[in-house]
Protein backbone atom coordinates (compact mmCIF):
# COMPACT_ATOMS: atom_id res chain seq x y z
CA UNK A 1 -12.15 12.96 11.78
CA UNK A 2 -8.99 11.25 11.75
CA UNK A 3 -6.07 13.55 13.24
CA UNK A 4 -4.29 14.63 9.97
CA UNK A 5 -1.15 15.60 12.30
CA UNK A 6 -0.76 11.29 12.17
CA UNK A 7 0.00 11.89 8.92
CA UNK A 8 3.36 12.51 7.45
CA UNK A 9 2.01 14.55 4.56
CA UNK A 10 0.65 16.57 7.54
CA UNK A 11 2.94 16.18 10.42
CA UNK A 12 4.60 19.64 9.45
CA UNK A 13 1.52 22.22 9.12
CA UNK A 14 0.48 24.31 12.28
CA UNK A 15 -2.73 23.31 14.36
CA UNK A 16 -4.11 26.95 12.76
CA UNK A 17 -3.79 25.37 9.53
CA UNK A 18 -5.13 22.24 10.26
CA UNK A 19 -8.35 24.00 10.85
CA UNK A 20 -8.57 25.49 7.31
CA UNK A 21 -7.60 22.12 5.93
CA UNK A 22 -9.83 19.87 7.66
CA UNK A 23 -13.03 21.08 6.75
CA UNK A 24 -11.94 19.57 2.74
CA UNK A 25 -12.18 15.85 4.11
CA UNK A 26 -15.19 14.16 3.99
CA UNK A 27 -15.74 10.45 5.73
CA UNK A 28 -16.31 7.43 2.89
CA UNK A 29 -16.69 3.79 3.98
CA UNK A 30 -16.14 0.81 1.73
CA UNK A 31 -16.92 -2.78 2.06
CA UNK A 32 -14.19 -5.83 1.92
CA UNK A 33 -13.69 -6.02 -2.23
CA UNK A 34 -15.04 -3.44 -2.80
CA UNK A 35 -14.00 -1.48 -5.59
CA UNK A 36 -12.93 2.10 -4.45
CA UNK A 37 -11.86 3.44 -8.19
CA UNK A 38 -10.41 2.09 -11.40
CA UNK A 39 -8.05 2.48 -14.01
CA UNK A 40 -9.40 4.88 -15.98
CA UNK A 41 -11.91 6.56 -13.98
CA UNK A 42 -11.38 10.37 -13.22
CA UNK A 43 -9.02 11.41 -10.66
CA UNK A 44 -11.46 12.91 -8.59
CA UNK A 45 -10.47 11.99 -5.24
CA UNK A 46 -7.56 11.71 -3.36
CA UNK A 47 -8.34 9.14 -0.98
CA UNK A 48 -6.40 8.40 3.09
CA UNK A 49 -6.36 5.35 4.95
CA UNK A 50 -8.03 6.14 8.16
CA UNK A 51 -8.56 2.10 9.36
CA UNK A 52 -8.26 -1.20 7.16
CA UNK A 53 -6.43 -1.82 4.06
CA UNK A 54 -6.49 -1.31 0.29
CA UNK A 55 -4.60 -2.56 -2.51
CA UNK A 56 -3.57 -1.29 -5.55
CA UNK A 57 -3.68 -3.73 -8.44
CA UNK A 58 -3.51 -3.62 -12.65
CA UNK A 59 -4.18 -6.58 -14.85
CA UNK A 60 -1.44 -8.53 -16.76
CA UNK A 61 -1.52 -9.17 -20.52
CA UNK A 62 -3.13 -12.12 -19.74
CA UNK A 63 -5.69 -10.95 -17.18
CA UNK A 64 -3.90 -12.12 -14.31
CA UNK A 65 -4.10 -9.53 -11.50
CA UNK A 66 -0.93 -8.42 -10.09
CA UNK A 67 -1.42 -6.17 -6.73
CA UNK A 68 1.31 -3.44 -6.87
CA UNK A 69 1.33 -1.98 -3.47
CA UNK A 70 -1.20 -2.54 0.02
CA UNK A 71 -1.89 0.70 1.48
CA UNK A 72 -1.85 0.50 5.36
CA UNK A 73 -3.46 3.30 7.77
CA UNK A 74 -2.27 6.88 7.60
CA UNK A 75 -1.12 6.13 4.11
CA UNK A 76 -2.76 8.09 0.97
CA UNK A 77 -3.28 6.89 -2.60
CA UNK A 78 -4.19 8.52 -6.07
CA UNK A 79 -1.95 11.30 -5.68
CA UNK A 80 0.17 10.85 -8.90
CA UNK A 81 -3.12 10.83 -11.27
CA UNK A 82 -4.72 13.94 -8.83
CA UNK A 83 -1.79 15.82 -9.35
CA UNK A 84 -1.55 15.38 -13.07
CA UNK A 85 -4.80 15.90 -13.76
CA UNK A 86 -4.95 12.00 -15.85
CA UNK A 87 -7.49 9.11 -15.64
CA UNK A 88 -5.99 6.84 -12.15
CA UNK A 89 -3.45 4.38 -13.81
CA UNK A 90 -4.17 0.89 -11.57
CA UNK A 91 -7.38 -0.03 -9.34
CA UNK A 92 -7.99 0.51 -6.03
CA UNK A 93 -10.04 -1.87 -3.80
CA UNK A 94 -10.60 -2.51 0.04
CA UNK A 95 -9.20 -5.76 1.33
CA UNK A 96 -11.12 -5.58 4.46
CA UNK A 97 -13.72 -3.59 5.81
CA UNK A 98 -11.87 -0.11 5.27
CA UNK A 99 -12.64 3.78 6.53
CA UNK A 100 -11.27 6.24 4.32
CA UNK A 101 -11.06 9.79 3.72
CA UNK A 102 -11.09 11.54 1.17
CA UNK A 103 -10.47 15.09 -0.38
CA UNK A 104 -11.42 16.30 -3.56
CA UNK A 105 -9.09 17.37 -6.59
CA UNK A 106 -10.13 21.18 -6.69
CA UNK A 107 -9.75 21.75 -2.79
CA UNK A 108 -6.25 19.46 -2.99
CA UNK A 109 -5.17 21.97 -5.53
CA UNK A 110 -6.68 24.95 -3.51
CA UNK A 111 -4.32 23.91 -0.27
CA UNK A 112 -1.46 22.90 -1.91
CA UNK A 113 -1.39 26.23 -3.90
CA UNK A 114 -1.99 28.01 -0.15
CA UNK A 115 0.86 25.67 1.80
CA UNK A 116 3.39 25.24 -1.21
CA UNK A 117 5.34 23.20 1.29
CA UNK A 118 2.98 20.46 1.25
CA UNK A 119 3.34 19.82 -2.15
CA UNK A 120 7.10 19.66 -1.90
CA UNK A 121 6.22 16.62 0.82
CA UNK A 122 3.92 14.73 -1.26
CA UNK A 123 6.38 14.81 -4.36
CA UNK A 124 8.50 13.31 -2.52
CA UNK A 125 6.39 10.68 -1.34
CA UNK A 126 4.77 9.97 -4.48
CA UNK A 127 8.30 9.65 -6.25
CA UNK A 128 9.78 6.89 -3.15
CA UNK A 129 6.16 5.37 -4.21
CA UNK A 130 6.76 5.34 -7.85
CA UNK A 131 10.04 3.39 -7.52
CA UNK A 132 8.61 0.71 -4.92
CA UNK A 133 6.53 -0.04 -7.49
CA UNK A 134 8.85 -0.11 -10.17
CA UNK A 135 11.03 -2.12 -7.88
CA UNK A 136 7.91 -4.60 -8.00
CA UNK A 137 7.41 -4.59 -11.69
CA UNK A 138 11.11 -5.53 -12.24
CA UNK A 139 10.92 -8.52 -9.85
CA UNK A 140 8.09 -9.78 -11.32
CA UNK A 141 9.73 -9.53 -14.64
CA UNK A 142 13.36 -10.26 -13.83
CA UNK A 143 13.48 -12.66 -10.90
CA UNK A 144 12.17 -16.40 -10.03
CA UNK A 145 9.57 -16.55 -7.83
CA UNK A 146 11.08 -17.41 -3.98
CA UNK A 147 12.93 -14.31 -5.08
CA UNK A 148 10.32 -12.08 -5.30
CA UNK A 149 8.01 -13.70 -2.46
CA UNK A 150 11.30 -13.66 0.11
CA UNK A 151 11.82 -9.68 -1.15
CA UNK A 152 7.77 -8.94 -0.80
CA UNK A 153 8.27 -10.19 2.79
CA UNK A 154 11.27 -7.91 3.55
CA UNK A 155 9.55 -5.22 1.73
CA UNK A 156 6.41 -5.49 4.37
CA UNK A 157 8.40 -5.67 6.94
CA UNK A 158 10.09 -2.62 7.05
CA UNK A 159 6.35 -1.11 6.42
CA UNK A 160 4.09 -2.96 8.65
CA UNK A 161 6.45 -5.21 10.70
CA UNK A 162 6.70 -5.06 14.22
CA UNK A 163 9.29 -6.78 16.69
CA UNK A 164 8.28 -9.72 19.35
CA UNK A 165 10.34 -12.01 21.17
CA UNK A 166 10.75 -15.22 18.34
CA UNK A 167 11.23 -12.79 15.29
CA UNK A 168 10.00 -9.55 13.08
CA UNK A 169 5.78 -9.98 12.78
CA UNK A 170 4.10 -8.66 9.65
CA UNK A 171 1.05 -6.77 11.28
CA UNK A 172 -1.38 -7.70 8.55
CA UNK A 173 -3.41 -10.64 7.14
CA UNK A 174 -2.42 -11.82 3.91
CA UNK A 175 -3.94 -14.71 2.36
CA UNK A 176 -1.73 -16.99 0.07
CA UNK A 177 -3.49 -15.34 -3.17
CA UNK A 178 -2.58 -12.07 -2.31
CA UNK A 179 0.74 -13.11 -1.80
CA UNK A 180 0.47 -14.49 -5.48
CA UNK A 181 -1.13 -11.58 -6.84
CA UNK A 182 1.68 -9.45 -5.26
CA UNK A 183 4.75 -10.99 -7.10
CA UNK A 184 2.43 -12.25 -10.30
CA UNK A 185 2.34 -16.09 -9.63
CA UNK A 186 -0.42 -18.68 -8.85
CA UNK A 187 -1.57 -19.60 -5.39
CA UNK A 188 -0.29 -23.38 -5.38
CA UNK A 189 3.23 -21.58 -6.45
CA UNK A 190 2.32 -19.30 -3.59
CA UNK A 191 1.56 -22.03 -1.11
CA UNK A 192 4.64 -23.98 -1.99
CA UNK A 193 7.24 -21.04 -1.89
CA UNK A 194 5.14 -20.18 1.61
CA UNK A 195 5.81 -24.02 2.71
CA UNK A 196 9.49 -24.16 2.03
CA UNK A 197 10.02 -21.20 3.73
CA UNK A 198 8.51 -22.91 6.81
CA UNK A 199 10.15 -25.78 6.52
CA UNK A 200 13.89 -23.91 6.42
CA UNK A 201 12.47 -22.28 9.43
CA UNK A 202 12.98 -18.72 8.39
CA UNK A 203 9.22 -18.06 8.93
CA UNK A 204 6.34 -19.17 10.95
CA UNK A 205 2.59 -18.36 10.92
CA UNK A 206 1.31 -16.17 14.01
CA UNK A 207 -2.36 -15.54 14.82
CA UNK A 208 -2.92 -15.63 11.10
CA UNK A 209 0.38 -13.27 10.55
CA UNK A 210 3.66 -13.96 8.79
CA UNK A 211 6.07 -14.14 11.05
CA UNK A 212 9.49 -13.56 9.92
CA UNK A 213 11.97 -16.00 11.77
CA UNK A 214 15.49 -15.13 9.98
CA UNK A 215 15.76 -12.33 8.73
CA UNK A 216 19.44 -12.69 7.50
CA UNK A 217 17.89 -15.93 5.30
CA UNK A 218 15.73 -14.15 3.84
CA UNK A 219 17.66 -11.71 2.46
CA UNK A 220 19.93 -14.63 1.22
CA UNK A 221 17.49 -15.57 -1.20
């Protein structure tokens, strides 16, 4: 079982606690694409990140699909439609070969109505959530694309980025069409914003990783 105290939902309840909680988390395993729930399914589960990723998507007007957030390790995801007791509002799918856990609504109710405190915590996570991802639907709506691509990049930086001697390195693998479903463009848009970039120098591929040469450019545009 993956050591909840990792987690900053978590990171505040006593070890004595811990081994009431635990026992509500069962193991689930899903394969790369795999489809973990959709929008409108039952909010049965609310699901953790234990290794891999999984991203959290809804379909434009037009059917294009338009990823709202990547959840990384330690990170959990369905809260907001758990909570409320509504159908989940986007789809959730594994990028990669993921490990999850995964507690069920009634015993997330149960322990949140025993530890009132934790509740407190994941409101406030769930609400910094909320506006990231209103921050993302406003970009896509409201600014061009090397806009939203260079603010994307910032954006996974300060989640998943990690420092190394020629710059800031995002520490995930992102193909150019998840790049494009991420700030709702195509993939030759994608590839060309992606190449430009490159060619201003301001960032640089890495083992299959962005790697994010100026910083202060990037935030220019």
């Amino acid at each position: 079982m993956l050591d909840l105290k990792k987690i900053s939902l978590f990171s505040t309840v006593t070890d004595s606690d811990l081994k009431e909680i635990v026992p509500s988390f069962t193991h689930v395993a899903f394969k790369k694409k795999e489809v973990i729930f959709s929008e409108g399914d039952p909010p049965d589960w609310l699901y953790i990140v234990a290794e891999g990723k999984v991203k959290i998507t809804k379909l434009s007007m037009d059917g294009k699909e338009i990823i709202l957030e990547v959840i990384q390790p330690l990170d959990f995801f369905g809260g907001v439609a758990v909570l409320k007791g509504f159908p989940y509002p986007a789809n959730a799918m594994a990028m990669e070969d993921s490990k999850l856990i995964r507690i069920s609504r009634t015993n997330l109710m149960r322990i949140l109505n025993r530890f009132p405190h934790l509740m407190y915590r994941m409101a406030l996570q769930l609400g910094d959530r909320m506006k990231e991802s209103h921050e993302s639907l406003k970009n896509i709506a409201l600014e061009r694309v090397e806009s939203r691509i260079a603010s994307l990049l910032l954006k996974l930086s300060d989640k998943a980025g990690q420092k190394v001697n020629d710059g800031l390195l995002i520490d995930m693998k992102l193909t150019k069409q998840d790049i494009a479903e991420m700030v709702g463009t195509t993939v030759e848009t994608s590839i060309r914003t992606m190449s430009k970039f490159k060619k201003l120098g301001i960032i640089a591929e890495k083992e299959g990783k962005i790697l994010i040469k100026d910083v202060k450019k990037l935030r220019s545009l």
